[in-house]
N, C-alpha and C. Protein backbone atom coordinates (compact mmCIF):
# COMPACT_ATOMS: atom_id res chain seq x y z
N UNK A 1 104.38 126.86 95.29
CA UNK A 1 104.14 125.72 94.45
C UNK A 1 104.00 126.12 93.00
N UNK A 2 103.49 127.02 93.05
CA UNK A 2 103.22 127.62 91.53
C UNK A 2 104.39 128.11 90.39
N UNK A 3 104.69 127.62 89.53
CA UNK A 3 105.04 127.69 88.31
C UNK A 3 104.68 127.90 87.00
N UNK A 4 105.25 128.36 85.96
CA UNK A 4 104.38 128.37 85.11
C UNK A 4 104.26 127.01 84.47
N UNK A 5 105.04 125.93 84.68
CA UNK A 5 104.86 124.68 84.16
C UNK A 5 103.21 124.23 85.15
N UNK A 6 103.49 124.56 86.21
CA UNK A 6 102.01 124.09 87.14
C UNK A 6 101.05 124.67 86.71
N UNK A 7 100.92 125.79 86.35
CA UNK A 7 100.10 126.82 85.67
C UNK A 7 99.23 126.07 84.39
N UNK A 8 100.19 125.29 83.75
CA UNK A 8 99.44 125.09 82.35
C UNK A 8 99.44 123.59 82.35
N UNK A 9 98.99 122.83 83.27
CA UNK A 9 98.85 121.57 83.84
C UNK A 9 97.04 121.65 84.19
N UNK A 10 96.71 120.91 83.12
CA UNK A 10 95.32 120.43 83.55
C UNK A 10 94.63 120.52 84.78
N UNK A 11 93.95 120.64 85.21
CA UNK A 11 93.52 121.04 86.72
C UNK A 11 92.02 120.16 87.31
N UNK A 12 92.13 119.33 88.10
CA UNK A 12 90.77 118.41 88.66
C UNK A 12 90.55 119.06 90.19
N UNK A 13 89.39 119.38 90.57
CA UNK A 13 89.41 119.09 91.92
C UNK A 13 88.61 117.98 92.22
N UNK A 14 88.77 117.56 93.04
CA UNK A 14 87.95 116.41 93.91
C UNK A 14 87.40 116.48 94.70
N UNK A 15 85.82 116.52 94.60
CA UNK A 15 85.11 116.59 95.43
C UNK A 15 84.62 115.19 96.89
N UNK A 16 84.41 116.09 97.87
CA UNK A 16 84.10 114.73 98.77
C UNK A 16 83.41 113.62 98.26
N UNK A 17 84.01 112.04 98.18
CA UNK A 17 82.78 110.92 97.63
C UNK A 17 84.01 110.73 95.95
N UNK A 18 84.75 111.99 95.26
CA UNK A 18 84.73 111.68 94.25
C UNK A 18 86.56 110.78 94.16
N UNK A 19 86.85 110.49 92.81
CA UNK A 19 87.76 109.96 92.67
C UNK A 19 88.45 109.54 91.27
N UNK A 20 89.93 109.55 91.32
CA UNK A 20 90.72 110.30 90.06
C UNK A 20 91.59 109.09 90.00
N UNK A 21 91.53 108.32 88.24
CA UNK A 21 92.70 108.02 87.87
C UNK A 21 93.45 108.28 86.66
N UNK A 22 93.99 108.13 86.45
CA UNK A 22 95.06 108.13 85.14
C UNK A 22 96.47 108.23 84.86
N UNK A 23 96.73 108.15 83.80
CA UNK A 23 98.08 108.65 84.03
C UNK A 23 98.66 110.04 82.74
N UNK A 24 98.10 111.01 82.80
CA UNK A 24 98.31 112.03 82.09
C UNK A 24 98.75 113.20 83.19
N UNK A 25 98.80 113.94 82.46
CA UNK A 25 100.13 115.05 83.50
C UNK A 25 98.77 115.79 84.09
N UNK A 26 98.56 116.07 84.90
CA UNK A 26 97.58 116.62 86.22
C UNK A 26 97.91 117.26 87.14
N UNK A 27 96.98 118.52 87.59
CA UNK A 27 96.83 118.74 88.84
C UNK A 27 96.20 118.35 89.64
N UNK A 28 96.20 117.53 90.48
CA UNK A 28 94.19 117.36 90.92
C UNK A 28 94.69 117.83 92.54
N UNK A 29 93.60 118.16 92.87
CA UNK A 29 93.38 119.01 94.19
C UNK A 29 92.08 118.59 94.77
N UNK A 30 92.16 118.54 96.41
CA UNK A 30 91.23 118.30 97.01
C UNK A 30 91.40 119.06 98.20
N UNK A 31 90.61 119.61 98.95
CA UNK A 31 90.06 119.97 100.95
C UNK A 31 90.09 119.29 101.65
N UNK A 32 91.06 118.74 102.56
CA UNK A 32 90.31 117.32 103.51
C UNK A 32 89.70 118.20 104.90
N UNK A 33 89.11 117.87 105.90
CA UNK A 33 89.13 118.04 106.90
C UNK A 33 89.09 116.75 107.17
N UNK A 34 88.44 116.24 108.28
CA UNK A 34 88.43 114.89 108.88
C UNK A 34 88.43 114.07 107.55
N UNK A 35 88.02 114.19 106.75
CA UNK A 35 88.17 113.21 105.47
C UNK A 35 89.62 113.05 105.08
N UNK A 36 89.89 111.85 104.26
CA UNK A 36 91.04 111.16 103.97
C UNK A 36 91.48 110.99 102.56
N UNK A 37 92.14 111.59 101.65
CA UNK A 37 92.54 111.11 100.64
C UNK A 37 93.80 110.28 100.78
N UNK A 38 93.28 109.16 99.83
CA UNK A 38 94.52 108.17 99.64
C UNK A 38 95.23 108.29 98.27
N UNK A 39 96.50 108.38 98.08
CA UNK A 39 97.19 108.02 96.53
C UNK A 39 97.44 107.20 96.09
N UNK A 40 97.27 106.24 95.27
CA UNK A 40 98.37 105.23 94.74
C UNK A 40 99.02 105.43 93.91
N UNK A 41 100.18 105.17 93.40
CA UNK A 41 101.26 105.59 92.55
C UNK A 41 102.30 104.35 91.85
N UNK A 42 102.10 103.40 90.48
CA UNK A 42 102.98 103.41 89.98
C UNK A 42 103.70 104.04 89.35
N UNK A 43 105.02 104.14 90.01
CA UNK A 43 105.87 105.15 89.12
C UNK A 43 106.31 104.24 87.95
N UNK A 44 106.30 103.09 87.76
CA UNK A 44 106.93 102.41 86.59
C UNK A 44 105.69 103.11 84.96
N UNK A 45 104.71 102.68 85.69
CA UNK A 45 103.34 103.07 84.58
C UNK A 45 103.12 104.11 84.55
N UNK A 46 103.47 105.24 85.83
CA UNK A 46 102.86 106.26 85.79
C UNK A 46 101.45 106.68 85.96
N UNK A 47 100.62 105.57 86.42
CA UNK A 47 99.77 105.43 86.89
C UNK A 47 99.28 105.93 87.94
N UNK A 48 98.19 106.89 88.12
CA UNK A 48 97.72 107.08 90.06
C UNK A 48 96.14 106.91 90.31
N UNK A 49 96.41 106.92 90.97
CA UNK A 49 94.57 107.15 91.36
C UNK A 49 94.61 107.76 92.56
N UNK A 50 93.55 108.34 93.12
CA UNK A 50 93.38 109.46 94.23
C UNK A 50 92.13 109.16 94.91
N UNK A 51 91.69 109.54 95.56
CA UNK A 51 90.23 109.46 96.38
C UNK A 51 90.17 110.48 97.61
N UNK A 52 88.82 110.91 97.92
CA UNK A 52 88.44 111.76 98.90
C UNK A 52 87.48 110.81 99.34
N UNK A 53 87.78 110.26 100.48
CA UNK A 53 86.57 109.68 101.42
C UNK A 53 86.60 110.27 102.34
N UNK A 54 85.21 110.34 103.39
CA UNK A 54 84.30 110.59 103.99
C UNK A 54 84.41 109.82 105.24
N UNK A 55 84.03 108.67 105.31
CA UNK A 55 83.91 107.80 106.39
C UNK A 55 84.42 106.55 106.31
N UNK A 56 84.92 105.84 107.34
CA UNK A 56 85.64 104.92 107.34
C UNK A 56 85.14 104.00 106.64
N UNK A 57 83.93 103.02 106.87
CA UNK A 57 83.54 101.84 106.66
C UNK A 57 82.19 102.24 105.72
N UNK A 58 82.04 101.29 104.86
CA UNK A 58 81.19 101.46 103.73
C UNK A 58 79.76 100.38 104.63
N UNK A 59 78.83 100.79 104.42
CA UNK A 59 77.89 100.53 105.71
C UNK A 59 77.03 98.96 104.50
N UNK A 60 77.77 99.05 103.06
CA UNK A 60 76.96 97.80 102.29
C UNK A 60 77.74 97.24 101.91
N UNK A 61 77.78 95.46 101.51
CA UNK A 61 78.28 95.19 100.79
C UNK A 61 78.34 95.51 99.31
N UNK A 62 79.61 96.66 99.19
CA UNK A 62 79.53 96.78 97.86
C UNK A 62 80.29 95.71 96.55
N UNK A 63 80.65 94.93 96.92
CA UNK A 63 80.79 94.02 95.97
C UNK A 63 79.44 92.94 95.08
N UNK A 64 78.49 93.22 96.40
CA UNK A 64 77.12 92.68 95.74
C UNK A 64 76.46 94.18 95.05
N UNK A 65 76.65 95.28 95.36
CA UNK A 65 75.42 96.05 94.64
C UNK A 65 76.46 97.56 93.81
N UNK A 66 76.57 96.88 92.57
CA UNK A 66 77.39 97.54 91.53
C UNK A 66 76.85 98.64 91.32
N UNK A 67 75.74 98.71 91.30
CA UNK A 67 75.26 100.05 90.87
C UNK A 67 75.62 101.34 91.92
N UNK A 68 75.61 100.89 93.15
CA UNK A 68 75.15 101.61 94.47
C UNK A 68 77.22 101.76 94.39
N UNK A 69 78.01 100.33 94.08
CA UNK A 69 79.25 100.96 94.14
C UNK A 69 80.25 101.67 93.25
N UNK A 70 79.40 102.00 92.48
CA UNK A 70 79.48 102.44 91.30
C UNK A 70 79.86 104.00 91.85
N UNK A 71 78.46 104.32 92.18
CA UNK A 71 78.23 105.60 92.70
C UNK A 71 78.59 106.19 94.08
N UNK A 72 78.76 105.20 95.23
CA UNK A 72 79.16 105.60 96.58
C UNK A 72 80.48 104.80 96.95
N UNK A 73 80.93 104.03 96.40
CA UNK A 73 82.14 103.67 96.79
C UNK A 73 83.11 104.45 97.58
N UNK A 74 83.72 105.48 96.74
CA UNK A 74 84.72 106.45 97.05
C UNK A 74 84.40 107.49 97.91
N UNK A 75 82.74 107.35 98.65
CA UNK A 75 83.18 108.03 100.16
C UNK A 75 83.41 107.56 101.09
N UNK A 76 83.65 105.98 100.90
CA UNK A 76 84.12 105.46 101.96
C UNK A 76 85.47 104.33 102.44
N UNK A 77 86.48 104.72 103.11
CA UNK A 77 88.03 104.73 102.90
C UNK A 77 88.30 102.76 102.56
N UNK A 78 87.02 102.46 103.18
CA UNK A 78 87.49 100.55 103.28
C UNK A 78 87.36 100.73 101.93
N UNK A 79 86.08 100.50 100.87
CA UNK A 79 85.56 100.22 99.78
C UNK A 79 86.57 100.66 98.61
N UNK A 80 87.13 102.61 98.99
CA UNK A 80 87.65 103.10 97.91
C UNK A 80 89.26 102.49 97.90
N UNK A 81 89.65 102.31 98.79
CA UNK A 81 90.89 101.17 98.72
C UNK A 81 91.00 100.24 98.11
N UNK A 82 89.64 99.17 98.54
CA UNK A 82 89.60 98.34 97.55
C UNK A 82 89.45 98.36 96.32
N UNK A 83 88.73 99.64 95.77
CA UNK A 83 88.38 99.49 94.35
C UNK A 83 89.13 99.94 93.63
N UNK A 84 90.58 100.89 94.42
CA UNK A 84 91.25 101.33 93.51
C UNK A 84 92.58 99.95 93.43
N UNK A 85 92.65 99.42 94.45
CA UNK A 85 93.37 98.21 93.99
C UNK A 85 93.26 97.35 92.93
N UNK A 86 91.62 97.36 92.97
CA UNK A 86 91.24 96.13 91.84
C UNK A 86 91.22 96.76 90.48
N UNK A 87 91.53 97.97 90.62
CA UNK A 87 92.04 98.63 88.84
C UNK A 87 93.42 98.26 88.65
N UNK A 88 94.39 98.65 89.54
CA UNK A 88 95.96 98.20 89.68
C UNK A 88 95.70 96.71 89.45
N UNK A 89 94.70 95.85 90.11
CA UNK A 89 94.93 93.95 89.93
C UNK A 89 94.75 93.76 88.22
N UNK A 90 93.55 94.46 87.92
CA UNK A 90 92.97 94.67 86.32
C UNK A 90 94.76 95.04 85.72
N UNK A 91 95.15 95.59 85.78
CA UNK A 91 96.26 96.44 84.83
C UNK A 91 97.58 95.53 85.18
N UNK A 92 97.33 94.36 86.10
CA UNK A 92 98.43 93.26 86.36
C UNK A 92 99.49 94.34 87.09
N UNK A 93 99.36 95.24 88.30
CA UNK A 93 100.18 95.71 89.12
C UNK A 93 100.24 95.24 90.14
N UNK A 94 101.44 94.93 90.46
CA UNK A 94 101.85 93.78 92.04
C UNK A 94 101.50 95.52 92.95
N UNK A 95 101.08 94.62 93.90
CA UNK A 95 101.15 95.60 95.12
C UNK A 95 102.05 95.88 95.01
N UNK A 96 103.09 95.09 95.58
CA UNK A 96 104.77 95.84 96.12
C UNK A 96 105.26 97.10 95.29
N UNK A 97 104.46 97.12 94.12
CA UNK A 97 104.99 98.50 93.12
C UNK A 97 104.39 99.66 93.59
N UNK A 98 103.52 99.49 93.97
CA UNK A 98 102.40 100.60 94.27
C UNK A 98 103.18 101.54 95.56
N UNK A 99 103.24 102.52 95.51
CA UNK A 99 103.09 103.58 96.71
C UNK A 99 101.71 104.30 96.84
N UNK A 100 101.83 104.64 98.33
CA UNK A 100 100.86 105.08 98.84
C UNK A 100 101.00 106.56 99.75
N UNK A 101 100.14 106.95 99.49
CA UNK A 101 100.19 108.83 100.19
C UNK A 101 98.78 108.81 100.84
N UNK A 102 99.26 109.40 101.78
CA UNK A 102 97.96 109.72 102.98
C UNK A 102 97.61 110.87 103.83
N UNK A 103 96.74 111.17 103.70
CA UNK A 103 96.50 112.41 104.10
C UNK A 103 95.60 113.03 104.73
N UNK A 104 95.05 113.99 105.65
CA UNK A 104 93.77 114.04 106.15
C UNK A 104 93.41 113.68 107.73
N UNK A 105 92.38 113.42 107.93
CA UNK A 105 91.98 112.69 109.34
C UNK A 105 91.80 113.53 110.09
N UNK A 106 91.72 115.40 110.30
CA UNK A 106 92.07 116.41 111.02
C UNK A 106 91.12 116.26 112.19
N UNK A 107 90.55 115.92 113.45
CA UNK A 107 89.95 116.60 114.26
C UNK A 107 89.38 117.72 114.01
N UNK A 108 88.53 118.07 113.15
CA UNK A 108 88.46 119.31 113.19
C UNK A 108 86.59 120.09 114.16
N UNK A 109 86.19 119.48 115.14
CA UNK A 109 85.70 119.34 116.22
C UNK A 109 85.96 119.21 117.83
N UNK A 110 85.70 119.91 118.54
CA UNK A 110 86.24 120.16 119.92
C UNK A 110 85.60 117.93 120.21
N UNK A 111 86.43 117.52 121.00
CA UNK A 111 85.25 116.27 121.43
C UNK A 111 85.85 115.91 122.75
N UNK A 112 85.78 115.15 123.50
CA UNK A 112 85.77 114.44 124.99
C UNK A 112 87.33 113.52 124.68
N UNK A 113 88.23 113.56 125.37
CA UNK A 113 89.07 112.40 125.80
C UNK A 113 89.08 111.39 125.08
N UNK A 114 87.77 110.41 125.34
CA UNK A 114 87.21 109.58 125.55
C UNK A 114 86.66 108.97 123.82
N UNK A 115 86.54 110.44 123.33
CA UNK A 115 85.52 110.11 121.73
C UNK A 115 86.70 109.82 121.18
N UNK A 116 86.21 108.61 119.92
CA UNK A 116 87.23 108.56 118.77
C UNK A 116 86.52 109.25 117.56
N UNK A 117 86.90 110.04 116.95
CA UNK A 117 86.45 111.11 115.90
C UNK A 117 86.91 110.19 114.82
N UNK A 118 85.78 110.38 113.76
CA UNK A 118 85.61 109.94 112.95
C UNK A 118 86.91 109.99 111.77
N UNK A 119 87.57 111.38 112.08
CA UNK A 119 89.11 111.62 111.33
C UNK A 119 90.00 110.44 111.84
N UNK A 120 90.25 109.88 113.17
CA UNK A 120 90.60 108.84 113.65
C UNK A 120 90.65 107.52 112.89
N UNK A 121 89.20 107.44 113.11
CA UNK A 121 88.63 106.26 112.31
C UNK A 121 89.25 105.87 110.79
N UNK A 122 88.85 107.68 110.23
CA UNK A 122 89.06 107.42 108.90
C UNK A 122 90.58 106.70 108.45
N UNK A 123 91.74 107.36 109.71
CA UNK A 123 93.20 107.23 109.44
C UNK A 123 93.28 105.90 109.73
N UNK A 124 92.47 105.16 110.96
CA UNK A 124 92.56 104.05 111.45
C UNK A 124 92.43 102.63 110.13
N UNK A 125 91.61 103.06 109.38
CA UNK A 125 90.61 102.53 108.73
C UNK A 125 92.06 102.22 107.86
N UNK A 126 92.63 103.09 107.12
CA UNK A 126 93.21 103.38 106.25
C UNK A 126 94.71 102.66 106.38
N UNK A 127 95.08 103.04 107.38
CA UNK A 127 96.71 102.49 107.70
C UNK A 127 96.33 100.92 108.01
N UNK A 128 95.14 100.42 108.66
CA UNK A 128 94.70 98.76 108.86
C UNK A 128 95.14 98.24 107.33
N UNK A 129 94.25 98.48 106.44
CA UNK A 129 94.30 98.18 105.31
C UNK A 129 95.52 97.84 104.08
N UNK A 130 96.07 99.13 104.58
CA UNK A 130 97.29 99.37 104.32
C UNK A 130 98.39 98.30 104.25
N UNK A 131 98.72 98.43 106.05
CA UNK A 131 99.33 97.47 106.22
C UNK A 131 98.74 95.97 105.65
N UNK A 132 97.66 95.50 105.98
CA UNK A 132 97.08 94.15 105.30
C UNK A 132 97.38 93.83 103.71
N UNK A 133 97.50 94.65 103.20
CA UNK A 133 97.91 94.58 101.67
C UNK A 133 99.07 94.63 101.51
N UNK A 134 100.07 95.18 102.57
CA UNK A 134 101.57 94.76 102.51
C UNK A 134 101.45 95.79 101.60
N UNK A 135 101.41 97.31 101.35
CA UNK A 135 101.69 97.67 100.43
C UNK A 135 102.53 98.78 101.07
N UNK A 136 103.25 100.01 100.02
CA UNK A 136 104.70 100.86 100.81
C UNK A 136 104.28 102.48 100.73
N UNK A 137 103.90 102.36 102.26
CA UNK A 137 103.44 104.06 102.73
C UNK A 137 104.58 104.88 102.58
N UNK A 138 104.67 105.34 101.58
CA UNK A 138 105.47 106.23 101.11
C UNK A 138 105.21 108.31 101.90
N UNK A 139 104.59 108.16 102.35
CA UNK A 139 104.58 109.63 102.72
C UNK A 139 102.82 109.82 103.10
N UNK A 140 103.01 109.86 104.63
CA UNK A 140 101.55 111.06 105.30
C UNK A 140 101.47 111.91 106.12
N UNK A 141 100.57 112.57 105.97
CA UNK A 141 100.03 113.63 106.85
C UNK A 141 99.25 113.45 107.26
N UNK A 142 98.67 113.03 108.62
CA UNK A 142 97.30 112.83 109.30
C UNK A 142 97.08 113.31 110.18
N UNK A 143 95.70 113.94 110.69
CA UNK A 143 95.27 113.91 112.36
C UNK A 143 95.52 115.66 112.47
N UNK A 144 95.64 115.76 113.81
CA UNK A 144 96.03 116.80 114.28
C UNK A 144 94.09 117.81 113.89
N UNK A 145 94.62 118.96 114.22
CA UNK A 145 93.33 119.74 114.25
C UNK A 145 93.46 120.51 113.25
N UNK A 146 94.25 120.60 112.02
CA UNK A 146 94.00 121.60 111.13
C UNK A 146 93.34 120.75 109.77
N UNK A 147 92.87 121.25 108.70
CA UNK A 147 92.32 120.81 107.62
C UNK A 147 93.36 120.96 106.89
N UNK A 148 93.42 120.69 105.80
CA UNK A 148 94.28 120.38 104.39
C UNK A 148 93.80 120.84 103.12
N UNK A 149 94.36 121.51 102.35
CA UNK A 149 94.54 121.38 101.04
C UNK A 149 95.75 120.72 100.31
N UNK A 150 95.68 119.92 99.14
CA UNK A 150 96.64 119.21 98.91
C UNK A 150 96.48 119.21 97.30
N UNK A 151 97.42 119.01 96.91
CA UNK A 151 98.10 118.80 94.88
C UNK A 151 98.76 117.81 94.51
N UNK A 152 98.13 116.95 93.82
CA UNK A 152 99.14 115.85 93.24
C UNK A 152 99.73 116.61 92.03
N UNK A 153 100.37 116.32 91.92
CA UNK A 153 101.19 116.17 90.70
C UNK A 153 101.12 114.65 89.91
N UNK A 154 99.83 114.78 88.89
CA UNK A 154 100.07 113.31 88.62
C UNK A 154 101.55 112.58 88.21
N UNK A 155 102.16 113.40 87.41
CA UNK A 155 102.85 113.14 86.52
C UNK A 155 104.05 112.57 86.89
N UNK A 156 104.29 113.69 88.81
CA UNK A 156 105.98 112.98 89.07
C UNK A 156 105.69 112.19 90.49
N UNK A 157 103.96 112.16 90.95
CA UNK A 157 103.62 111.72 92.22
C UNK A 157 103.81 112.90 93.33
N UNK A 158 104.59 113.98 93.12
CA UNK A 158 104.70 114.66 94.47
C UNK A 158 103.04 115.54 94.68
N UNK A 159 103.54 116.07 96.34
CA UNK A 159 102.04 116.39 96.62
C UNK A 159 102.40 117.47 97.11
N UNK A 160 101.76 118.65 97.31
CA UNK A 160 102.31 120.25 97.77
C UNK A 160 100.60 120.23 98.84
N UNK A 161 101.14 120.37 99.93
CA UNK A 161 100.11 120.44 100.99
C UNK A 161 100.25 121.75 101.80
N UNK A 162 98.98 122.36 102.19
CA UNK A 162 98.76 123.86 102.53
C UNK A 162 97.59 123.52 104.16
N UNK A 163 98.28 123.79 105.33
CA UNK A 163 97.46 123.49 106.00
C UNK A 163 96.18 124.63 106.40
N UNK A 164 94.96 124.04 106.74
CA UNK A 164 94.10 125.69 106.81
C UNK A 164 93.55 125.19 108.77
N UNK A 165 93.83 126.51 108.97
CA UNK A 165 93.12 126.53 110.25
C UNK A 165 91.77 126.10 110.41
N UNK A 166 91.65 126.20 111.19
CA UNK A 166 90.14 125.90 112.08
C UNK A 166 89.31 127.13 111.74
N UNK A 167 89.79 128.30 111.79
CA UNK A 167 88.50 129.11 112.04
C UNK A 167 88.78 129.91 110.97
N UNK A 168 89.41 129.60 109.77
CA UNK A 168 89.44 129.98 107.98
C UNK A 168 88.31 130.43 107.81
N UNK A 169 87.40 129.23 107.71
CA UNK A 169 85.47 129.61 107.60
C UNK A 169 84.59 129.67 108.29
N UNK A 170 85.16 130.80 109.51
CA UNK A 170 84.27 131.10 110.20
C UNK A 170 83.65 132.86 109.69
């Protein structure tokens, strides 16, 4: 992935909970394991935004408590969807422009048959939504048992993904 053009490209990581927009030339990077980053991408504006959530469902109404979504929104995949939409609604972007990148959801826990793992959830959570907004899944990676590292490229939308085993940090 590395270039020297990538090299001298601004550099964000994203921490779990946190979340990235703009449209200036970027690296931003995040870790998923069972967690989920979502992209959005006008390519007309050049616009993206990014997110690392945590857990599927945001356990408050955050549309009543600004402060609280201020600050916890973006660890959780329903809420940070929504809020990055309502910057695209603010900036007068039709859905239909928007692409979307997905990523994450790994199992990364032995569990039963029977359990739905929260990486599940998170993907579940995510593609529901998705689809409900009618908006165009342009490219994911989900599930499975390995973790992720991943690179946007703000600038042209592509993403350079590095999968990490299970027992990396052991």
């Amino acid at each position: 992935m590395k270039n020297s053009q990538e090299e001298r490209l601004p550099k964000k990581i994203l921490d779990p909970g946190q979340f990235y927009m703009g449209h200036h030339s970027m690296l931003v990077s995040t870790i998923l394991g069972s967690c989920v980053s979502i992209i959005l991408l006008h390519k007309k504006s050049n616009f993206v935004t990014m997110c690392h959530a945590l857990l599927p469902k945001c356990p408050f109404d955050f549309h009543q408590h600004q402060k609280t979504k201020q600050q916890q929104c973006f660890r959780y995949v329903d809420s940070a969807i929504h809020s990055m939409l309502a910057i695209f609604r603010e900036k007068s972007i039709q859905y239909t422009d928007i692409e979307v990148k997905l990523f994450g959801g790994a199992d990364m826990y032995a569990t039963t048959p029977t359990t739905v793992t929260i990486g599940e959830q998170n993907i579940a959570v995510a593609k529901h939504i998705i689809k409900e907004q009618k908006l165009n899944m342009v490219s994911e990676d989900v599930g499975g048992a390995e973790g992720r590292v991943i690179h946007l490229k703000t600038d042209s939308g592509k993403v350079f993904l590095k999968r990490i085993k299970n027992n990396t940090f052991s």
